[in-house]
C-alpha atoms as a PDB file:
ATOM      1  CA  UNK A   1      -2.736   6.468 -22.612  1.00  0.00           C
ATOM      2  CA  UNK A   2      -2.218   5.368 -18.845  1.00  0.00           C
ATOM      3  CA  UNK A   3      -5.435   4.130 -16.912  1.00  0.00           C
ATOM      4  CA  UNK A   4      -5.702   3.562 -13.225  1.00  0.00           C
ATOM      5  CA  UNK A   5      -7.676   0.602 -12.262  1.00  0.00           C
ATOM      6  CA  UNK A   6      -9.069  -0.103  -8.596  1.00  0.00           C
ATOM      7  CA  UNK A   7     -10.767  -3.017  -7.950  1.00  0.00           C
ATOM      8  CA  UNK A   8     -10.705  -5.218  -5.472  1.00  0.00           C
ATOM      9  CA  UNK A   9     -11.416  -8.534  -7.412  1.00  0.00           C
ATOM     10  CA  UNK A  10      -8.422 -10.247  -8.876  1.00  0.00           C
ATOM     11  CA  UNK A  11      -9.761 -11.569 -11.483  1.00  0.00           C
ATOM     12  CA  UNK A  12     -11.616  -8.758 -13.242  1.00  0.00           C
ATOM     13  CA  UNK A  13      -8.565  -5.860 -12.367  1.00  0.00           C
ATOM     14  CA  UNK A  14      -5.966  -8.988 -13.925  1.00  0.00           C
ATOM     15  CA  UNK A  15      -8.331  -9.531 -17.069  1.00  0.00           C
ATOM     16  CA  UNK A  16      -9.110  -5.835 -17.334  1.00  0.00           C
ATOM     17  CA  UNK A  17      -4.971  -5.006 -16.755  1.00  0.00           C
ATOM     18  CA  UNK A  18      -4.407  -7.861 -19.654  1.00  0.00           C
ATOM     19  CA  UNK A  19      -6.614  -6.856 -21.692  1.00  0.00           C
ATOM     20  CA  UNK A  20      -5.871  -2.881 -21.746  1.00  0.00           C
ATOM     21  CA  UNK A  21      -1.650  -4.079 -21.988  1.00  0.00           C
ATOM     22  CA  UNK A  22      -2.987  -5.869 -25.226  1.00  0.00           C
ATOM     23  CA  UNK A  23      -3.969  -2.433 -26.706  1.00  0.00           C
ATOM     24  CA  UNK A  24      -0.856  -0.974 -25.768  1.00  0.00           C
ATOM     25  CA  UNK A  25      -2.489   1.386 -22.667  1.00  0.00           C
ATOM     26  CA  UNK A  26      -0.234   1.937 -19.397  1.00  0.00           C
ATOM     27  CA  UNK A  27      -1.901   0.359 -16.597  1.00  0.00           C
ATOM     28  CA  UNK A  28      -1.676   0.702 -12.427  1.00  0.00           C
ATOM     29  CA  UNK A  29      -3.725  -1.121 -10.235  1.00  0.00           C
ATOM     30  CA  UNK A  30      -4.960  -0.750  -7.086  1.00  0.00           C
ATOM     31  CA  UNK A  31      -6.999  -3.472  -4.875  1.00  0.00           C
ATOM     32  CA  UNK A  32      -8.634  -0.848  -2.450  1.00  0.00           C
ATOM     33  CA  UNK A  33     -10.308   2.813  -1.676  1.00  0.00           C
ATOM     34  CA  UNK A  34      -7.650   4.089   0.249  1.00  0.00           C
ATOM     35  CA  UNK A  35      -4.571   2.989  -1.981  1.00  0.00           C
ATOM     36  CA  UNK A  36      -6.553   3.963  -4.959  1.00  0.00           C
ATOM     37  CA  UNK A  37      -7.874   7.726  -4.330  1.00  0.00           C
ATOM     38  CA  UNK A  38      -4.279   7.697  -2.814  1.00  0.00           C
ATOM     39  CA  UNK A  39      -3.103   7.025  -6.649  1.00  0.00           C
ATOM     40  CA  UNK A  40      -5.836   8.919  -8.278  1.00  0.00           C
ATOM     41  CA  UNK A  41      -4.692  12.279  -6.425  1.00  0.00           C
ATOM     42  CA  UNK A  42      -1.558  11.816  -6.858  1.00  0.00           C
ATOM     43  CA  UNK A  43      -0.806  10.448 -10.051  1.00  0.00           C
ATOM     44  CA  UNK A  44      -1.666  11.787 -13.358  1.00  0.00           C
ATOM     45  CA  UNK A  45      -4.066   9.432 -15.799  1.00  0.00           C
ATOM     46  CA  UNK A  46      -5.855   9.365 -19.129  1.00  0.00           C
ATOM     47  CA  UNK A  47      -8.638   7.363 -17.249  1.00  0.00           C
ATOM     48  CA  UNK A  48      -9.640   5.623 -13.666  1.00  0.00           C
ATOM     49  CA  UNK A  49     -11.602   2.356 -13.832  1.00  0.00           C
ATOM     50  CA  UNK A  50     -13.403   2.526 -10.531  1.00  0.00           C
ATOM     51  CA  UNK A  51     -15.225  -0.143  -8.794  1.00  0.00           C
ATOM     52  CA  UNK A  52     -18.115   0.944  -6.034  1.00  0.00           C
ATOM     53  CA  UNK A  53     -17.716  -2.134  -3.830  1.00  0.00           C
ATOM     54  CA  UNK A  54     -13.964  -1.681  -1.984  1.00  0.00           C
ATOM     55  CA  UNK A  55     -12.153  -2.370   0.925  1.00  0.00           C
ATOM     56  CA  UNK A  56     -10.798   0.522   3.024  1.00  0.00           C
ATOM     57  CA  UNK A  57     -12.894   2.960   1.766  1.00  0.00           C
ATOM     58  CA  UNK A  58     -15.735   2.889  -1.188  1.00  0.00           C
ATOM     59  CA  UNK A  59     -15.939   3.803  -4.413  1.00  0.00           C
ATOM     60  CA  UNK A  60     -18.296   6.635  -3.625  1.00  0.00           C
ATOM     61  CA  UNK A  61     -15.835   8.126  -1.270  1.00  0.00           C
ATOM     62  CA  UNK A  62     -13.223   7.644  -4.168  1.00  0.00           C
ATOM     63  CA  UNK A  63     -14.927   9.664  -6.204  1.00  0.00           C
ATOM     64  CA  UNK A  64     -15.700  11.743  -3.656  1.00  0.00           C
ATOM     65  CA  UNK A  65     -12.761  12.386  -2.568  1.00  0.00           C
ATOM     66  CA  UNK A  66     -11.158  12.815  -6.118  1.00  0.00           C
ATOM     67  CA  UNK A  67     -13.154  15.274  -7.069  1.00  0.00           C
ATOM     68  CA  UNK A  68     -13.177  17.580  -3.906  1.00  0.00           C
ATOM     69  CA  UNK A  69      -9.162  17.675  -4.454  1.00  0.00           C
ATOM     70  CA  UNK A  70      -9.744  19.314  -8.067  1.00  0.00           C
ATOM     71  CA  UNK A  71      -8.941  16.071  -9.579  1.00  0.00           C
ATOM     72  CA  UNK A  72     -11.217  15.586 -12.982  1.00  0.00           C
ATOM     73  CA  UNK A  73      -9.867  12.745 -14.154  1.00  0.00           C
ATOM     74  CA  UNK A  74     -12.451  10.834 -16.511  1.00  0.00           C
ATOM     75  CA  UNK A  75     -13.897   8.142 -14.516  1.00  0.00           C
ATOM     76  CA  UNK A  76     -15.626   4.850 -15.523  1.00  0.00           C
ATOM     77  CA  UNK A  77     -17.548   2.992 -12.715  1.00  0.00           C
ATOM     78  CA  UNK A  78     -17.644  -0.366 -12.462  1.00  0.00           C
ATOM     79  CA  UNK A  79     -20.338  -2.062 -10.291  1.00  0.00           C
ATOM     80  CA  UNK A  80     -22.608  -5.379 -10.004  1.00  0.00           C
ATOM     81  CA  UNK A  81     -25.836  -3.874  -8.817  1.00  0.00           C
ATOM     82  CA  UNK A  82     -28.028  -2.008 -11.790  1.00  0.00           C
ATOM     83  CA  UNK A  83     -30.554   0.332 -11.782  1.00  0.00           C
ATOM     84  CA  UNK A  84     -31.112   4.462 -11.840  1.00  0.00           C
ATOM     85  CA  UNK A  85     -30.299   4.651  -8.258  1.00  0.00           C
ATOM     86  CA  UNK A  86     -27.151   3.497  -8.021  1.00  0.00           C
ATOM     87  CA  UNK A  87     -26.101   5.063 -12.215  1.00  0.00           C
ATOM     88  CA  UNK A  88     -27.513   8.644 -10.247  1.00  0.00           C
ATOM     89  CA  UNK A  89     -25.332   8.205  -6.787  1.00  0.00           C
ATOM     90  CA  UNK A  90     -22.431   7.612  -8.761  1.00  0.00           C
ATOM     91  CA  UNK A  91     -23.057  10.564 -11.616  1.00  0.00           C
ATOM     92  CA  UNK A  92     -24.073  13.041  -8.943  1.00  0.00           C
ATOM     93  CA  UNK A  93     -20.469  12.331  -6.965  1.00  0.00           C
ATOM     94  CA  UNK A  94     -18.480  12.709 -10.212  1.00  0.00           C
ATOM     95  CA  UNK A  95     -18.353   9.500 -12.233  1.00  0.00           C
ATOM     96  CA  UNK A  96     -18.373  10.174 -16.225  1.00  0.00           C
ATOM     97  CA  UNK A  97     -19.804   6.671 -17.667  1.00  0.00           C
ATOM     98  CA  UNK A  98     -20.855   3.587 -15.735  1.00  0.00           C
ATOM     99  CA  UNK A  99     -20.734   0.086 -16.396  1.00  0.00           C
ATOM    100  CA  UNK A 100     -22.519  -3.020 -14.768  1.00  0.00           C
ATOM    101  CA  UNK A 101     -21.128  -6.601 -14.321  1.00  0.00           C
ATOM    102  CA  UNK A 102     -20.439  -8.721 -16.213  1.00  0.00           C
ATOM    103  CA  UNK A 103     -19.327  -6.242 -19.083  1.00  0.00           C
ATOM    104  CA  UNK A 104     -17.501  -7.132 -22.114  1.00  0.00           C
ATOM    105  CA  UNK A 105     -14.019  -5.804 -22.776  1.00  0.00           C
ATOM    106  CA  UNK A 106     -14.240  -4.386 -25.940  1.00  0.00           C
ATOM    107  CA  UNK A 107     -17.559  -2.347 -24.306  1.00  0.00           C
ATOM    108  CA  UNK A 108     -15.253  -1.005 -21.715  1.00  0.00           C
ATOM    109  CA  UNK A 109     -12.190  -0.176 -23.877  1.00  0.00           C
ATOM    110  CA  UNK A 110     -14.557   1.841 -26.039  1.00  0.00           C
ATOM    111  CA  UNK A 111     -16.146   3.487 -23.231  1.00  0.00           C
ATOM    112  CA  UNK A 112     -12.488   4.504 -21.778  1.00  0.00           C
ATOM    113  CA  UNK A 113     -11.441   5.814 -25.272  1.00  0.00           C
ATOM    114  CA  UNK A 114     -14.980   7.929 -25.652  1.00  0.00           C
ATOM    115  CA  UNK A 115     -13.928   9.551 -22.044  1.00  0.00           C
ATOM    116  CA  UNK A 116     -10.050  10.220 -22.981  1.00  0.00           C
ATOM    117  CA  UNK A 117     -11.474  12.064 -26.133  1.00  0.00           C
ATOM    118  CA  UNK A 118     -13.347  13.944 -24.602  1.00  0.00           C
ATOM    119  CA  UNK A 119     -11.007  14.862 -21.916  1.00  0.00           C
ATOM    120  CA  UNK A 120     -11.191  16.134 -18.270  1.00  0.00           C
ATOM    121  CA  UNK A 121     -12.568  19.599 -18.144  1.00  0.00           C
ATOM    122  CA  UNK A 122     -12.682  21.339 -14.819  1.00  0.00           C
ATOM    123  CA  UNK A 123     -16.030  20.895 -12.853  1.00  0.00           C
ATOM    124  CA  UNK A 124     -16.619  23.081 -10.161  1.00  0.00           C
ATOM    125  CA  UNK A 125     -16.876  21.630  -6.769  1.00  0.00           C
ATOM    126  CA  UNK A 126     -20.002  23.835  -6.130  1.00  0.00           C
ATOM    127  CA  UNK A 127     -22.490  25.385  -8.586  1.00  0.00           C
ATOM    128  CA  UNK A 128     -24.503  28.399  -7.380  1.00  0.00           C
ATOM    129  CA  UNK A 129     -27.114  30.591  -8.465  1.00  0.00           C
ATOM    130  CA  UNK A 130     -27.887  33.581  -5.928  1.00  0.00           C
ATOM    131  CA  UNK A 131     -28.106  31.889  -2.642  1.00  0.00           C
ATOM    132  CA  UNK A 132     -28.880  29.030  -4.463  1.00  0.00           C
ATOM    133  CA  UNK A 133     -25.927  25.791  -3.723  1.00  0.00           C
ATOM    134  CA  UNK A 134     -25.795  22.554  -5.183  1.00  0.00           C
ATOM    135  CA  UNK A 135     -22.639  20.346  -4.527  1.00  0.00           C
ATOM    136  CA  UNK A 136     -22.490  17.651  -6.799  1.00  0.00           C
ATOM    137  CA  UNK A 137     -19.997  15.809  -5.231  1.00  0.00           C
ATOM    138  CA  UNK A 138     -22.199  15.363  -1.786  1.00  0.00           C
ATOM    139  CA  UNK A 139     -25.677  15.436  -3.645  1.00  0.00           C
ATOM    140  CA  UNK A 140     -26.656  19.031  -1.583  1.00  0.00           C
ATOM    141  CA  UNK A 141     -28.276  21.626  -2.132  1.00  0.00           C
ATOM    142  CA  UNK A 142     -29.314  24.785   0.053  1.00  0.00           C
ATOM    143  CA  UNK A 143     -30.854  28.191  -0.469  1.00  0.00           C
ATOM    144  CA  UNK A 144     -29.754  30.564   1.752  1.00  0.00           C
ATOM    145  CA  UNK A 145     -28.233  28.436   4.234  1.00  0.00           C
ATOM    146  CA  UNK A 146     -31.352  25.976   4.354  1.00  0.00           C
ATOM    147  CA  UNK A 147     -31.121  22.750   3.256  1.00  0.00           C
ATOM    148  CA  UNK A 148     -33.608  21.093   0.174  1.00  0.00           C
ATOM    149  CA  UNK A 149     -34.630  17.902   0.075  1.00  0.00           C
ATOM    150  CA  UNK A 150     -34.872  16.553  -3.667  1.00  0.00           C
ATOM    151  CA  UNK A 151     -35.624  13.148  -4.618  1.00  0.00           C
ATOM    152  CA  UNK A 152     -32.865  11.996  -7.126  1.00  0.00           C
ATOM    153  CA  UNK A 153     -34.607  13.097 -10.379  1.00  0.00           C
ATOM    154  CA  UNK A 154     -35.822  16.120  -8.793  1.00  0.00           C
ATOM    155  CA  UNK A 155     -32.031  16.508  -7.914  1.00  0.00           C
ATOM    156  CA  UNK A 156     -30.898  15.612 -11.653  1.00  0.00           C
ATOM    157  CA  UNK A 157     -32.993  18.132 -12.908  1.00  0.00           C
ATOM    158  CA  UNK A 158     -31.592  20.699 -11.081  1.00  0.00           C
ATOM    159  CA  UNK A 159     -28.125  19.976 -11.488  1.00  0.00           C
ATOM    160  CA  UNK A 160     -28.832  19.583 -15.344  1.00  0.00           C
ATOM    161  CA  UNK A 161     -30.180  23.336 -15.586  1.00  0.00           C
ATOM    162  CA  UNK A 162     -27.782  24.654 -13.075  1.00  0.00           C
ATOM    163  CA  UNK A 163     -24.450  23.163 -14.782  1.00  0.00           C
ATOM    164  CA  UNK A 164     -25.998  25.002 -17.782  1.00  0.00           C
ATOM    165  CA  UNK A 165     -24.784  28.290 -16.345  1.00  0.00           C
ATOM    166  CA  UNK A 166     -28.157  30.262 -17.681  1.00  0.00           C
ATOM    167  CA  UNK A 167     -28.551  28.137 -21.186  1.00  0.00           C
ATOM    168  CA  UNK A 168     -31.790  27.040 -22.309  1.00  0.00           C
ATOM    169  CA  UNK A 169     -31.537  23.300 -21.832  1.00  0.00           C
ATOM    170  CA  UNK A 170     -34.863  21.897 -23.861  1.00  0.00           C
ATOM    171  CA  UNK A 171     -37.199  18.844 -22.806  1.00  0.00           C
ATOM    172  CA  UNK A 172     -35.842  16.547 -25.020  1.00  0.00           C
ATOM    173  CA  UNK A 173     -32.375  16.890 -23.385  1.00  0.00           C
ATOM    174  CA  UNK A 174     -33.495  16.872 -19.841  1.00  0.00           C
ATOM    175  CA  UNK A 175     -35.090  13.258 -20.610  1.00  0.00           C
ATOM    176  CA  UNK A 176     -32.085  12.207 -22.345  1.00  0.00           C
ATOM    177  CA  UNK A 177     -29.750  13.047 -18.953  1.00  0.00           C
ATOM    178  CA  UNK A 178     -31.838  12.643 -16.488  1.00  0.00           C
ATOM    179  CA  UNK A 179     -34.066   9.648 -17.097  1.00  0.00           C
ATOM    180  CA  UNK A 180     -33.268   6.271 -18.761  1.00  0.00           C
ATOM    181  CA  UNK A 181     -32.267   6.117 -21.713  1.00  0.00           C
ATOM    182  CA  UNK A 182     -35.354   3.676 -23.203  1.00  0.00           C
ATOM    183  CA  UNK A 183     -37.721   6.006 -21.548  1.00  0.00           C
ATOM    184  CA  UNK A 184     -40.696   6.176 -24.318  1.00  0.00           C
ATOM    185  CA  UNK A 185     -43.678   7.799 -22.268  1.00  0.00           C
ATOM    186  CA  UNK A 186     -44.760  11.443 -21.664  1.00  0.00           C
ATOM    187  CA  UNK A 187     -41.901  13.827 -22.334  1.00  0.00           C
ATOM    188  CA  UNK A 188     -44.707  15.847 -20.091  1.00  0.00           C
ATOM    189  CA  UNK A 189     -43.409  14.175 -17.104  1.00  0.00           C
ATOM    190  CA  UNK A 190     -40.480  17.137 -17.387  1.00  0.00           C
ATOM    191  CA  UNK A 191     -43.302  20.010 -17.097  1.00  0.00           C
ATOM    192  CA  UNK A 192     -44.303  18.058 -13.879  1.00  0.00           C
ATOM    193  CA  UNK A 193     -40.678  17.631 -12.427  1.00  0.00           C
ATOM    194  CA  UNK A 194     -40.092  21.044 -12.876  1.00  0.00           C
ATOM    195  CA  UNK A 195     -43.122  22.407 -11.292  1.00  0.00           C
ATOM    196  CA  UNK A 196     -41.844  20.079  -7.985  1.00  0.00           C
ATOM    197  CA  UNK A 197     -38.655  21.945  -8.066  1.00  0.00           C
ATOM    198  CA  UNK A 198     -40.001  25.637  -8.310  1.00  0.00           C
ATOM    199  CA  UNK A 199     -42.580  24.478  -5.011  1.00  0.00           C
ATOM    200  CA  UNK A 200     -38.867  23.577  -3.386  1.00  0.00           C
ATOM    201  CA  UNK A 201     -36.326  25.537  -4.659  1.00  0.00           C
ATOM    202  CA  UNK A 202     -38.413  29.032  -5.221  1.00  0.00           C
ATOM    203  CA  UNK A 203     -41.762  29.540  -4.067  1.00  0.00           C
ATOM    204  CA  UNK A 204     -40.718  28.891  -0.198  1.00  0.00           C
ATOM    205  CA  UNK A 205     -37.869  31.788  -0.643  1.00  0.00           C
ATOM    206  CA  UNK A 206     -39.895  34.212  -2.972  1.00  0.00           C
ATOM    207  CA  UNK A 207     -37.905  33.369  -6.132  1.00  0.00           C
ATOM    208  CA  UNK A 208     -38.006  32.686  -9.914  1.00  0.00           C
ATOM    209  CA  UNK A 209     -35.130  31.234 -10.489  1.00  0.00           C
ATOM    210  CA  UNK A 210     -36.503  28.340 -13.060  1.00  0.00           C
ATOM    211  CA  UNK A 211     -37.912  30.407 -16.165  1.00  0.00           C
ATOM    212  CA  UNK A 212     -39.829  28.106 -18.554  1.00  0.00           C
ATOM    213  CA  UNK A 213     -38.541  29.501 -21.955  1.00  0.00           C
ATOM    214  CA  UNK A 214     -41.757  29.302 -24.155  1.00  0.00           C
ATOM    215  CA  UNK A 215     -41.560  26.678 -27.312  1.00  0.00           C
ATOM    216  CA  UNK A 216     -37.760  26.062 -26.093  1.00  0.00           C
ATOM    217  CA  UNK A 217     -37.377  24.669 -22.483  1.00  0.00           C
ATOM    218  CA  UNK A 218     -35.736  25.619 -19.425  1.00  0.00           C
ATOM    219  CA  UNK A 219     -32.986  27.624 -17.697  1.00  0.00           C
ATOM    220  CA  UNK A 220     -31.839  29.048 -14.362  1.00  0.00           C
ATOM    221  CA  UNK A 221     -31.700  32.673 -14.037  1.00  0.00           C
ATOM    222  CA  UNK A 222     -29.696  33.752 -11.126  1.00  0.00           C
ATOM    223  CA  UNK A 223     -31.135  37.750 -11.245  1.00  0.00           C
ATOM    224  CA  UNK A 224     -34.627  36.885 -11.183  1.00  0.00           C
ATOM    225  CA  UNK A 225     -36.291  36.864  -8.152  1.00  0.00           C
END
């Protein structure tokens, strides 16, 4: 395994390089954005270790940037600041698995092994549905030509269904992707998120293209309109 590590602070890229030499695992490092998507896009690894806050450029634009070059490479975030915002900007520009400071070592090395096993499957830079757009990597989406304004779950939704490719994707999985993970109150709240979305995405354009699947869940269908 060979990991590529960019962070800017020396002592959690030299711990982090330690300990992933300890387990045997190839490592580079790189201290900013710019020398690090530089590496990223040019290099091939198992897994990047990618921290948000960077000189040069961020880790947002990182990501960013990896992914509108085709590069899927499994990425693990690394930042200090918590919470569902900044876990949904860096999902919905590419990342795979996030992890706040402090973290312990043997959390992240677990983490980075989950993500090689599971590989780096393509991801298109653009999913579509009819004239429907959404770009994951710059959190947009359009219908024919005209821009949507989501709020980030709104957004998650979406992209859930959409990356789905016409699946049913049930309530029960929609909470588990899209809201936190120790969420324990109405699993309603998904009949109520999805009504937003048709008001945005559909009614204003004369479409159907979120079919409630009775008794199952949800899925996009591209031919309905």
């Amino acid at each position: 395994m060979k990991v590529l590590i960019i962070e800017d602070e020396p002592a959690i890229a030299d711990a982090v390089r330690r300990g992933l030499l300890g387990e045997g695992i190839a490592v580079d490092v790189m201290r900013d954005g710019v020398d690090g998507l530089w590496a990223a896009t040019e290099n091939a690894y198992d897994a990047v270790v990618l921290d948000l806050m960077l000189p040069g450029i961020s880790g947002r634009d990182v990501l960013v940037g990896m992914r509108e070059r085709g590069v899927w490479t499994p990425v693990l975030v690394l930042t200090a600041r918590e919470g569902d915002e900044v876990q949904v900007g860096a999902f919905d520009r590419g990342a795979d698995d996030f992890l706040a400071k402090p973290f312990s070592f043997d959390v992240l090395l677990a983490r980075l092994r989950a993500l090689v096993r599971r590989g780096a499957p393509e991801r298109p830079v653009v999913l579509t549905a009819d004239d429907l757009r959404l770009e994951p990597a710059r959190r947009r989406v359009t219908r024919n030509g005209q821009e949507i304004a989501l709020t980030p779950r709104e957004y998650g939704v979406l992209e859930l269904l959409m990356r789905r490719g016409g699946d049913v994707v049930t309530k029960s999985e929609i909470l588990d992707n899209v809201w936190d993970s120790a969420f324990d109150g109405d699993p309603n709240v998904v009949e109520v998120y999805v009504s937003y979305l048709r008001r945005k995405v559909d009614a204003p354009f004369g479409r159907s293209t979120i079919v409630t699947v009775r008794g199952m869940g949800y899925r996009i269908a591209a031919d309905e309109g």
